[in-house]
Protein backbone atom coordinates (compact mmCIF):
# COMPACT_ATOMS: atom_id res chain seq x y z
CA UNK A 1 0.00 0.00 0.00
CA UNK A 2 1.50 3.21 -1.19
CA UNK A 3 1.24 6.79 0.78
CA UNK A 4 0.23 9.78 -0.54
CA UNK A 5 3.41 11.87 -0.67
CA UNK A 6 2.61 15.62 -0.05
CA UNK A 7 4.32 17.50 -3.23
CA UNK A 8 6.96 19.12 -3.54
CA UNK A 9 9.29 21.31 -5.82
CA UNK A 10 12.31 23.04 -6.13
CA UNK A 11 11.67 26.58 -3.81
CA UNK A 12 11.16 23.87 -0.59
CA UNK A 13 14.80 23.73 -0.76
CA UNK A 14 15.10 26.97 -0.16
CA UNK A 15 12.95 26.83 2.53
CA UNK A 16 14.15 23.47 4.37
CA UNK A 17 17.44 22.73 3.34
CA UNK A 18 20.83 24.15 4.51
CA UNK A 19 22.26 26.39 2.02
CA UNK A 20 25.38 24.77 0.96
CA UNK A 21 24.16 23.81 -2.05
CA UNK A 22 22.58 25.58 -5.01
CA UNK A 23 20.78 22.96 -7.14
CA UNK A 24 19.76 23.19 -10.61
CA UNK A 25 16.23 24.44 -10.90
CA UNK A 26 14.68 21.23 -11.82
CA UNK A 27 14.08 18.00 -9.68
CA UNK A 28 15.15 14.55 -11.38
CA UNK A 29 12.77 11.81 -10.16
CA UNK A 30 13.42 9.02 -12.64
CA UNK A 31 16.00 7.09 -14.56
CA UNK A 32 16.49 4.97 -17.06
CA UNK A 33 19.96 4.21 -18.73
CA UNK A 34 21.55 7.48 -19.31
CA UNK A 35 18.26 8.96 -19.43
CA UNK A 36 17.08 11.33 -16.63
CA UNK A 37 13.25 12.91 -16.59
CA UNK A 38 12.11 15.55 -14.07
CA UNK A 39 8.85 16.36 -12.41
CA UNK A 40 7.40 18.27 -15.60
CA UNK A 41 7.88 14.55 -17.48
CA UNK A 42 11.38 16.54 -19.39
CA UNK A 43 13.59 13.84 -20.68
CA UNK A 44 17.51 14.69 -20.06
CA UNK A 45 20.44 13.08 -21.21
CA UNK A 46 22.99 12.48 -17.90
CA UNK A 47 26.69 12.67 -19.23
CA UNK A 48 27.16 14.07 -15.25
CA UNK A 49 26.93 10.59 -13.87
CA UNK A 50 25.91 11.75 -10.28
CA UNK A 51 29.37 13.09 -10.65
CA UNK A 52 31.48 10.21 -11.54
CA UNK A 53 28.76 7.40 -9.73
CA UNK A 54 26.32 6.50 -11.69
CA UNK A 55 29.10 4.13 -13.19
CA UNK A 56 26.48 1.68 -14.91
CA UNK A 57 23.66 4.51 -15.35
CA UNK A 58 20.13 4.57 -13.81
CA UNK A 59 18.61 1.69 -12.84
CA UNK A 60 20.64 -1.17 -13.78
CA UNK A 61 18.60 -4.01 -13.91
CA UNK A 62 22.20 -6.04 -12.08
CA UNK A 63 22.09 -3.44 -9.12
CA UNK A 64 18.19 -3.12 -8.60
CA UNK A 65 18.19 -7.37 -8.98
CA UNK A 66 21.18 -7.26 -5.82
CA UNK A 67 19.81 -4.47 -4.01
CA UNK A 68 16.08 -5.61 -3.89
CA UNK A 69 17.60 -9.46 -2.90
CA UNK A 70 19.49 -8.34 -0.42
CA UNK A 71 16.51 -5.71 1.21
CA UNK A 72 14.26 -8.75 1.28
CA UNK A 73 17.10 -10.65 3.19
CA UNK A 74 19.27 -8.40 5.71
CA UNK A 75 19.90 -4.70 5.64
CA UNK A 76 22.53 -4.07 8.67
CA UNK A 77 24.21 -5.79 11.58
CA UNK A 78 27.39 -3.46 12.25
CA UNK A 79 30.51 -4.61 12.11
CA UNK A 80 30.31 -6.19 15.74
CA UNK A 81 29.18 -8.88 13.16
CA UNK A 82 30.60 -9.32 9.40
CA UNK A 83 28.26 -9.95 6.64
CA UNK A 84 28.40 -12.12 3.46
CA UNK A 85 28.33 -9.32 1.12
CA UNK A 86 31.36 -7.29 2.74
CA UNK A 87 33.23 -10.68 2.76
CA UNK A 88 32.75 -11.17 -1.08
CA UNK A 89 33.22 -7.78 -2.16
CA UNK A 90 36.63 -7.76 -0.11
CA UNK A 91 37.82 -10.93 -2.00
CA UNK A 92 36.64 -9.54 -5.61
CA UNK A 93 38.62 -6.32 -4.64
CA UNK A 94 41.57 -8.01 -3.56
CA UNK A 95 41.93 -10.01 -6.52
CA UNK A 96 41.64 -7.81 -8.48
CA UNK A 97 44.73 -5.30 -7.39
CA UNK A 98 47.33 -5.39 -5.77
CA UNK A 99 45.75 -5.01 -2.01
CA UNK A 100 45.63 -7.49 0.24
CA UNK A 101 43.12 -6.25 2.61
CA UNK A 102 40.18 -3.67 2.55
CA UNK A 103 38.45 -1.34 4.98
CA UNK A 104 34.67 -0.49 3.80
CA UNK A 105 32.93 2.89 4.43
CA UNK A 106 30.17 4.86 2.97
CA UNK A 107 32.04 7.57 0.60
CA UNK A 108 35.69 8.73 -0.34
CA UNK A 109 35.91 11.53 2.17
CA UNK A 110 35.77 7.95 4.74
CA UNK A 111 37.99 5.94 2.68
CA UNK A 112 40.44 9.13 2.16
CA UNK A 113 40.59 9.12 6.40
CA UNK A 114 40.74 6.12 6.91
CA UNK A 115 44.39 5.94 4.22
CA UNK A 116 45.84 8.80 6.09
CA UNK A 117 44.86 7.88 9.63
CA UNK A 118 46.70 4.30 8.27
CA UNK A 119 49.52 6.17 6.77
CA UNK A 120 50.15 7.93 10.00
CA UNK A 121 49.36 5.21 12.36
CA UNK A 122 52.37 2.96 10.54
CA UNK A 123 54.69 5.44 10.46
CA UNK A 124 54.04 6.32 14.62
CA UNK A 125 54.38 2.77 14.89
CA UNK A 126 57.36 2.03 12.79
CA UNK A 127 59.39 5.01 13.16
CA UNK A 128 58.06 7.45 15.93
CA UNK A 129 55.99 10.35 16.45
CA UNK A 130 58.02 13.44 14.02
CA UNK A 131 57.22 11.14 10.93
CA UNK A 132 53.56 11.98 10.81
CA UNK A 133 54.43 14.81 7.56
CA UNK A 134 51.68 14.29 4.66
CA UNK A 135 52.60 15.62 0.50
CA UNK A 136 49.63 16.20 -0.95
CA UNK A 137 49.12 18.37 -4.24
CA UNK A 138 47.67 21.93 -4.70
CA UNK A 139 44.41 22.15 -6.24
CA UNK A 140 43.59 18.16 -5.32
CA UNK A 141 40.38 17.57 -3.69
CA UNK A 142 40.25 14.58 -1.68
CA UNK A 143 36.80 15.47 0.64
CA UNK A 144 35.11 17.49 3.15
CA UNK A 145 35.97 16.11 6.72
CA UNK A 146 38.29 17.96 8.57
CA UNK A 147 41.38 16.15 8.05
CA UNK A 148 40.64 15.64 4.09
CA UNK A 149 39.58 19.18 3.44
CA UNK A 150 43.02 20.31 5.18
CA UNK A 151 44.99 17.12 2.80
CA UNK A 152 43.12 18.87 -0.10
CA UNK A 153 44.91 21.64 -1.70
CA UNK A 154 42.34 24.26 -1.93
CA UNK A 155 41.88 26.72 0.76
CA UNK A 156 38.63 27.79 0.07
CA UNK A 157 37.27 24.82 1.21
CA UNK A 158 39.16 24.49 4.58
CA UNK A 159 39.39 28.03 5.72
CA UNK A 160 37.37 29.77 8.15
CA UNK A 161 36.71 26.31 10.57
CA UNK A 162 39.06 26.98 12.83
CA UNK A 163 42.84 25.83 13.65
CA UNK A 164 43.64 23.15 10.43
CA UNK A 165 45.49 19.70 11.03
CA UNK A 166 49.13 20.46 10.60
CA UNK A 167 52.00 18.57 9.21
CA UNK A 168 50.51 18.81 5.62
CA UNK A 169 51.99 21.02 2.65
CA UNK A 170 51.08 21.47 -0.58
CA UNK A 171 53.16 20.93 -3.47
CA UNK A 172 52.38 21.54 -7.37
CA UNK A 173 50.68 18.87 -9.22
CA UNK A 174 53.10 16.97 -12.37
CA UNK A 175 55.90 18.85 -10.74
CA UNK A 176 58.76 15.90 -9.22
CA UNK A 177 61.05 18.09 -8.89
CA UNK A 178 58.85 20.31 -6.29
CA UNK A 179 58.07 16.88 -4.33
CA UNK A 180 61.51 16.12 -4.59
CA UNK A 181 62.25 19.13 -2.51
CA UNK A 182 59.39 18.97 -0.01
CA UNK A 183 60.11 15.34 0.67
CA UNK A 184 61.79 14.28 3.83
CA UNK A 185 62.45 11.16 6.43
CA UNK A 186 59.60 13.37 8.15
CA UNK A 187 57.07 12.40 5.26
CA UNK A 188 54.43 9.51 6.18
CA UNK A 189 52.93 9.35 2.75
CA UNK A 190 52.69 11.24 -0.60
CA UNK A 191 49.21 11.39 -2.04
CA UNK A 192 47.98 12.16 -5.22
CA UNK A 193 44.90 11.75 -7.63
CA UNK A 194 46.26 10.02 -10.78
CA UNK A 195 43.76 12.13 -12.47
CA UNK A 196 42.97 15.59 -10.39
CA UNK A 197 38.99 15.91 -11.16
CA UNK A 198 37.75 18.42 -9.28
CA UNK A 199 40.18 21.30 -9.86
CA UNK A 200 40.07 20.20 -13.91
CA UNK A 201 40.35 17.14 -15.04
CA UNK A 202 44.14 16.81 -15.07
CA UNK A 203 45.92 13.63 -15.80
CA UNK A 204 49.81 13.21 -13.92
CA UNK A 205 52.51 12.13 -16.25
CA UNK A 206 53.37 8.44 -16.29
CA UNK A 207 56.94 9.79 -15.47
CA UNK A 208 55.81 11.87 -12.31
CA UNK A 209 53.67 9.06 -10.67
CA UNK A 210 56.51 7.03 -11.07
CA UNK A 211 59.26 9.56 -9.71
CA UNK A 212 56.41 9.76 -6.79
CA UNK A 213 56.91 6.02 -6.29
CA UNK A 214 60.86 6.11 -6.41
CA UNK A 215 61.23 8.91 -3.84
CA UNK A 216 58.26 7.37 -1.22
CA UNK A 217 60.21 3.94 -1.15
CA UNK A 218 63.57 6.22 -0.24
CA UNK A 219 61.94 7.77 2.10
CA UNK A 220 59.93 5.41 3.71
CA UNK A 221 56.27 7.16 3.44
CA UNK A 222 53.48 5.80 1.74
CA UNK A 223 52.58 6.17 -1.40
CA UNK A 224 48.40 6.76 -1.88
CA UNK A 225 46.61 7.26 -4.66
CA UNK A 226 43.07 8.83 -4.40
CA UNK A 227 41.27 7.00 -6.77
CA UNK A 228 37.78 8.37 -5.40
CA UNK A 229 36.74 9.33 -9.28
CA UNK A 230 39.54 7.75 -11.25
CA UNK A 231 38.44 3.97 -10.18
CA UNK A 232 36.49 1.25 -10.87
CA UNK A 233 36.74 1.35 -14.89
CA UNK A 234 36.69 5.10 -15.41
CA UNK A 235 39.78 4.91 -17.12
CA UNK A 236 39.38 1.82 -19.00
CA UNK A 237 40.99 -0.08 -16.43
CA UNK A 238 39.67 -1.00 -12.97
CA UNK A 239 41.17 1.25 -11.51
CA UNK A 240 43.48 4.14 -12.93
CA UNK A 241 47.07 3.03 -11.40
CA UNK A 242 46.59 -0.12 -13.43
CA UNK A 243 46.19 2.34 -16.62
CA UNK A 244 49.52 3.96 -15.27
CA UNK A 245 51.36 0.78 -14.26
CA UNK A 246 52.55 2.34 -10.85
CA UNK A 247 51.60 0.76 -7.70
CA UNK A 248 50.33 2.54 -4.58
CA UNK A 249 50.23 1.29 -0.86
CA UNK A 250 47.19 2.74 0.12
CA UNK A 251 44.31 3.08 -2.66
CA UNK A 252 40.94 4.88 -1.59
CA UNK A 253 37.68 4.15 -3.79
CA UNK A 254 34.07 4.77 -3.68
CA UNK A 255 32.02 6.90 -6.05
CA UNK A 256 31.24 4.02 -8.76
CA UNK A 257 32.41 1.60 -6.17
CA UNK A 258 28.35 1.86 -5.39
CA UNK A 259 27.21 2.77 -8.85
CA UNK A 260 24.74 5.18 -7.21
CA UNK A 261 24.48 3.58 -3.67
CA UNK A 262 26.68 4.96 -1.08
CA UNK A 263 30.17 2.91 -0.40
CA UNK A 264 33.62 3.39 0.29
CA UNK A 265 37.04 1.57 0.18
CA UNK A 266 40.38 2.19 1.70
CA UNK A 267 42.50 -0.84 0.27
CA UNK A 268 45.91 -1.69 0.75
CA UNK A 269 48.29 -4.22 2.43
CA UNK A 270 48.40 -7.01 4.89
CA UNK A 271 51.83 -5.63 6.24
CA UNK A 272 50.36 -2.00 6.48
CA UNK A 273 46.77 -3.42 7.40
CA UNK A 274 47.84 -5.15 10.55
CA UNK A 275 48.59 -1.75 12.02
CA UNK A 276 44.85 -0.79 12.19
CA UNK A 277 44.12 -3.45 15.08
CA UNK A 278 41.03 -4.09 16.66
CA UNK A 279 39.94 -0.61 18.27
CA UNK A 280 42.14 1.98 16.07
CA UNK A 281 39.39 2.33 13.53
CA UNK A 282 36.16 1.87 12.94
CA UNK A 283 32.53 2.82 11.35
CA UNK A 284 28.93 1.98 12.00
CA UNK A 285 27.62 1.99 8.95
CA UNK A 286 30.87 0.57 6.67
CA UNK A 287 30.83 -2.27 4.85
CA UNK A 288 26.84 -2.88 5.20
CA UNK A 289 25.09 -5.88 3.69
CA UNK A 290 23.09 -3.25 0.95
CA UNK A 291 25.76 -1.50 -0.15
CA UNK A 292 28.28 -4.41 -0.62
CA UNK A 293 25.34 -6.16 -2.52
CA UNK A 294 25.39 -3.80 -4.72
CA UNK A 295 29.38 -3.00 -5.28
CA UNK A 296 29.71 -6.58 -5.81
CA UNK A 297 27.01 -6.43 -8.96
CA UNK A 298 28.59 -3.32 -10.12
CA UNK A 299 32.40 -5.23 -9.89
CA UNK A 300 30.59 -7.93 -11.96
CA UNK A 301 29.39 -6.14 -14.76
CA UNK A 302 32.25 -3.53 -14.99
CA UNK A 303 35.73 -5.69 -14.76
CA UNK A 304 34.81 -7.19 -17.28
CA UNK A 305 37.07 -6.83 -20.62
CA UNK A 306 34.03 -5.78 -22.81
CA UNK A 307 33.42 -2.71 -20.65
CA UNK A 308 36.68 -1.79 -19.55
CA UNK A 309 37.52 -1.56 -23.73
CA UNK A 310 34.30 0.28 -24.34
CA UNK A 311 35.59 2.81 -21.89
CA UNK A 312 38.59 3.20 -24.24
CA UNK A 313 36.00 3.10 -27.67
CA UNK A 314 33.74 5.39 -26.02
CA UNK A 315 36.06 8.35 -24.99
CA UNK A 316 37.56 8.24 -28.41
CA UNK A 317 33.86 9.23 -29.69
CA UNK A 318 33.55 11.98 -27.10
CA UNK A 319 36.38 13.53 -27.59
CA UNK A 320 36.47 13.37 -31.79
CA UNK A 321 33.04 15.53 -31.72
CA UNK A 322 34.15 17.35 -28.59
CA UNK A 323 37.31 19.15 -30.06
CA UNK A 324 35.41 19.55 -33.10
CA UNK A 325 32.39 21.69 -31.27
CA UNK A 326 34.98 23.29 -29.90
CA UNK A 327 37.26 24.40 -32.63
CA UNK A 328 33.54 25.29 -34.61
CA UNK A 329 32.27 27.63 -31.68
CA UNK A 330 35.83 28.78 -29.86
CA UNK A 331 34.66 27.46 -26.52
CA UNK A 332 37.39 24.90 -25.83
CA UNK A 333 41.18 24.89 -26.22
CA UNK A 334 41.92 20.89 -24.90
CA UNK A 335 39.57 18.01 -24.72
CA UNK A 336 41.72 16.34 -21.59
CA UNK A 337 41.09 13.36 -19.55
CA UNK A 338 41.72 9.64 -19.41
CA UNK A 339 38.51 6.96 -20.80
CA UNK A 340 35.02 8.59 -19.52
CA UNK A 341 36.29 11.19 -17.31
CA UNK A 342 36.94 14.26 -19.63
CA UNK A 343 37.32 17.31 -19.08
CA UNK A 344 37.25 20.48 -22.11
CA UNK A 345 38.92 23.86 -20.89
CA UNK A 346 37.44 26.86 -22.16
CA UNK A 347 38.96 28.93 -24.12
CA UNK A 348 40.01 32.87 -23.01
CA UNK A 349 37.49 34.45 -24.23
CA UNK A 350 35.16 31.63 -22.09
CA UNK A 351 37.15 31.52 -19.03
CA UNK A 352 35.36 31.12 -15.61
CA UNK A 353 32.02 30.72 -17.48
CA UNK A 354 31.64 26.55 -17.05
CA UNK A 355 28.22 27.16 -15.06
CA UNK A 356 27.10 29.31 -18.48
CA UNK A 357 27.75 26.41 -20.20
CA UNK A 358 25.98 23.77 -17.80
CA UNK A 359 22.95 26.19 -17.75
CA UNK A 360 22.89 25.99 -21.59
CA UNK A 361 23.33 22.56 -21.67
CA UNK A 362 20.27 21.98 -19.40
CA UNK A 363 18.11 23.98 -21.60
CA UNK A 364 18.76 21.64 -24.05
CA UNK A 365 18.01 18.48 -22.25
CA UNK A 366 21.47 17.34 -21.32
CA UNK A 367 23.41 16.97 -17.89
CA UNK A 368 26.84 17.75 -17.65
CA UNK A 369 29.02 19.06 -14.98
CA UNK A 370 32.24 21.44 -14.18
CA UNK A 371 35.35 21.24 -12.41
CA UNK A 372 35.98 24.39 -11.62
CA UNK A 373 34.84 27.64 -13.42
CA UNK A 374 37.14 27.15 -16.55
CA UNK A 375 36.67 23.35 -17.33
CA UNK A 376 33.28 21.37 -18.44
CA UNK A 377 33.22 18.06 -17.34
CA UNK A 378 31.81 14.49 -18.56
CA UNK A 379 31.67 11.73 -16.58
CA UNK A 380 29.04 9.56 -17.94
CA UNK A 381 27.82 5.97 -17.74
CA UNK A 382 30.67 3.61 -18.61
CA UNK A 383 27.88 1.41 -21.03
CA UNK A 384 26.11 4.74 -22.04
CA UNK A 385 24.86 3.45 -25.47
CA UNK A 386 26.70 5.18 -28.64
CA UNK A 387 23.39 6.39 -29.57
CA UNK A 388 22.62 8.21 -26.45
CA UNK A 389 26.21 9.45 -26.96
CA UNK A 390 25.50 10.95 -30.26
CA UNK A 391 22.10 12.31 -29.01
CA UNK A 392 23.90 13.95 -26.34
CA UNK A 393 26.30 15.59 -28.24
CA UNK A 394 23.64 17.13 -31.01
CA UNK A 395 22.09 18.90 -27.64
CA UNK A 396 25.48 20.19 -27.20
CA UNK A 397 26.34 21.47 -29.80
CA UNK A 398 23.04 23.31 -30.04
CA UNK A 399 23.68 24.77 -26.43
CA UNK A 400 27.40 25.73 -27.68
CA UNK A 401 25.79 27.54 -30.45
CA UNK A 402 23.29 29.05 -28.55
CA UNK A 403 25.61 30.50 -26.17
CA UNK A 404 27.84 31.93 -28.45
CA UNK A 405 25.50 33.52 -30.88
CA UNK A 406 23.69 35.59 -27.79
């Protein structure tokens, strides 16, 4: 027996919520695919992926089939009890890199904690309290607790709440030789997002993840890789460091971990592991029967080598007809990124307008997102059908020459 909901639109945010956000003006209430429609019945096409989740689209048959199993079986027990799903989820994940053991959570602000809490914790352990230093990169993003909004290089995000965690710096992304200097026997890990997504989808050199790797081991700090939006087949391989063939200690995941249902994953291994005993860390929620249900559907369809080369077929499309919109309307100088994460930096005469461009997009029935002012971003479905792509890209290029003919 269904309720009557009471209705509601899109000024009760304004009323109800807290104003952190600023939402687009309609409200999505269905899926399908890559196919979004709001309350008006408007039909959308979502190359914004929930930003980087919706890794197998809207309402994958595989994910509703696991989640609505596992609802009609157990929901949560804690982890004063482990669970089936977390147990096979844990194995797929493990064989599938070069972890031994994984911690579960509920997003990649979690699973970011939970790597540097680790990385500190071994190096207290192993060498004393002065090595607790942390590299990360400015402009990197890697969430909004305390300690990860202080890791992340971008001050607008962590200022003004108070005294910050120290013992971090900041050095510039794709530069070695700046980590080379910052680097000391002080330094308990190094991390870095093989592909920096919120600041602009920018990919590191092979060379400079690899010079990262080099200096770590001489130092003895950990290397992590936040691989919050990179992983689980956005770049064509599970997960991007395999795409780079440079191994981390520490990896953090979530986002399409879930494909839509909130789950994180801090993964790394047993000799690091065993220095998170019983008591040092912990969550309520981690690692809970739905979400794992539903990460280990999404790991089944996804690692899979007909997917992981679509990624590969399907950015090659993108970016072919996104250079050429570009080039046609001046709006973008580079179409960057690595398999469906993409990002296409506007051009001078476009610069800090990214939100124009989303809000011209919209009109024309397509989701997209930014990363930053000065970069549009795509992060679509990883099987969004070649069709839908082409579709998508039509409404595009009508929004791009919409926007610069007014």
């Amino acid at each position: 027996m269904s309720v009557e909901q009471a209705p509601v639109q899109r000024a009760d945010f304004d009323q109800v919520m807290v104003p952190n956000y600023a939402p687009a003006a309609f409200i999505p209430v269905r899926g399908a695919g890559s196919r979004v429609w709001d309350q008006s019945g408007r039909e959308l096409i979502d190359f914004a992926g929930g930003i980087a989740v919706n890794v197998l689209g809207h309402a994958h048959p595989a994910l509703v089939g696991a989640l609505t199993e596992q609802a009609n079986k157990l929901w949560h027990v804690s982890n004063v009890f482990t669970n089936e799903p977390a147990l096979r989820l844990a194995h797929k994940l493990v064989d599938a890199t070069f972890a031994d053991r994984a911690f579960f959570c509920n997003s990649g602000a979690e699973a970011n904690e939970a790597a540097f809490k680790l990385a500190r914790r071994v190096a207290h352990d192993r060498f004393g309290a002065q090595k607790h230093e942390i590299i990360a990169t400015v402009n990197s993003f890697h969430g909004r607790t305390l300690f990860t909004v202080s890791v992340g290089g971008q001050p607008k995000y962590s200022d003004g709440f108070g005294p910050k965690i120290t013992g971090i710096s900041h050095v510039p992304y794709n530069d070695l030789e700046a980590l080379k200097a910052q680097i000391s026997d002080k330094t308990c890990a190094v991390v870095i997002e093989p592909i920096q997504g919120e600041s602009g989808v920018v990919p590191a050199d092979v060379a400079y993840l690899q010079g990262a790797r080099e200096l770590c081991d001489k130092h003895n700090a950990l290397l992590i890789f936040d691989e919050v939006q990179t992983g689980v087949g956005r770049t064509g391989s599970l997960f991007a460091y395999q795409h780079y063939g440079v191994t981390p200690d520490i990896l953090s995941s979530a986002k399409s971990l879930g494909g839509g249902f909130p789950i994180g994953a801090m993964l790394t291994t047993e000799d690091l592991a065993k220095h998170l005993a019983v008591g040092t860390h912990g969550t309520t929620y981690g690692g809970n029967p739905l979400a794992c249900a539903v990460a280990n559907a999404v790991l089944d369809v996804v690692n899979t080598p007909e997917v992981l080369a679509g990624v590969t077929a399907k950015h090659q499309r993108f970016k072919a007809r996104l250079e050429k919109i570009g080039q046609q309307y001046g709006l973008f100088s580079q179409v960057r990124g690595i398999g469906l994460l993409i990002g296409c930096v506007l051009t001078d005469a476009w610069k800090g307008k990214a939100k124009d461009v989303f809000n011209a997009a919209e009109k024309e029935g397509l989701m997209v997102l930014q990363a930053g002012p000065d970069v549009v971003r795509f992060a679509p479905s990883l099987v969004v059908e070649d069709a839908d792509i082409d579709e998508g890209l039509d409404r595009f290029e009508r929004a791009a020459a919409k926007l610069t003919q007014a």
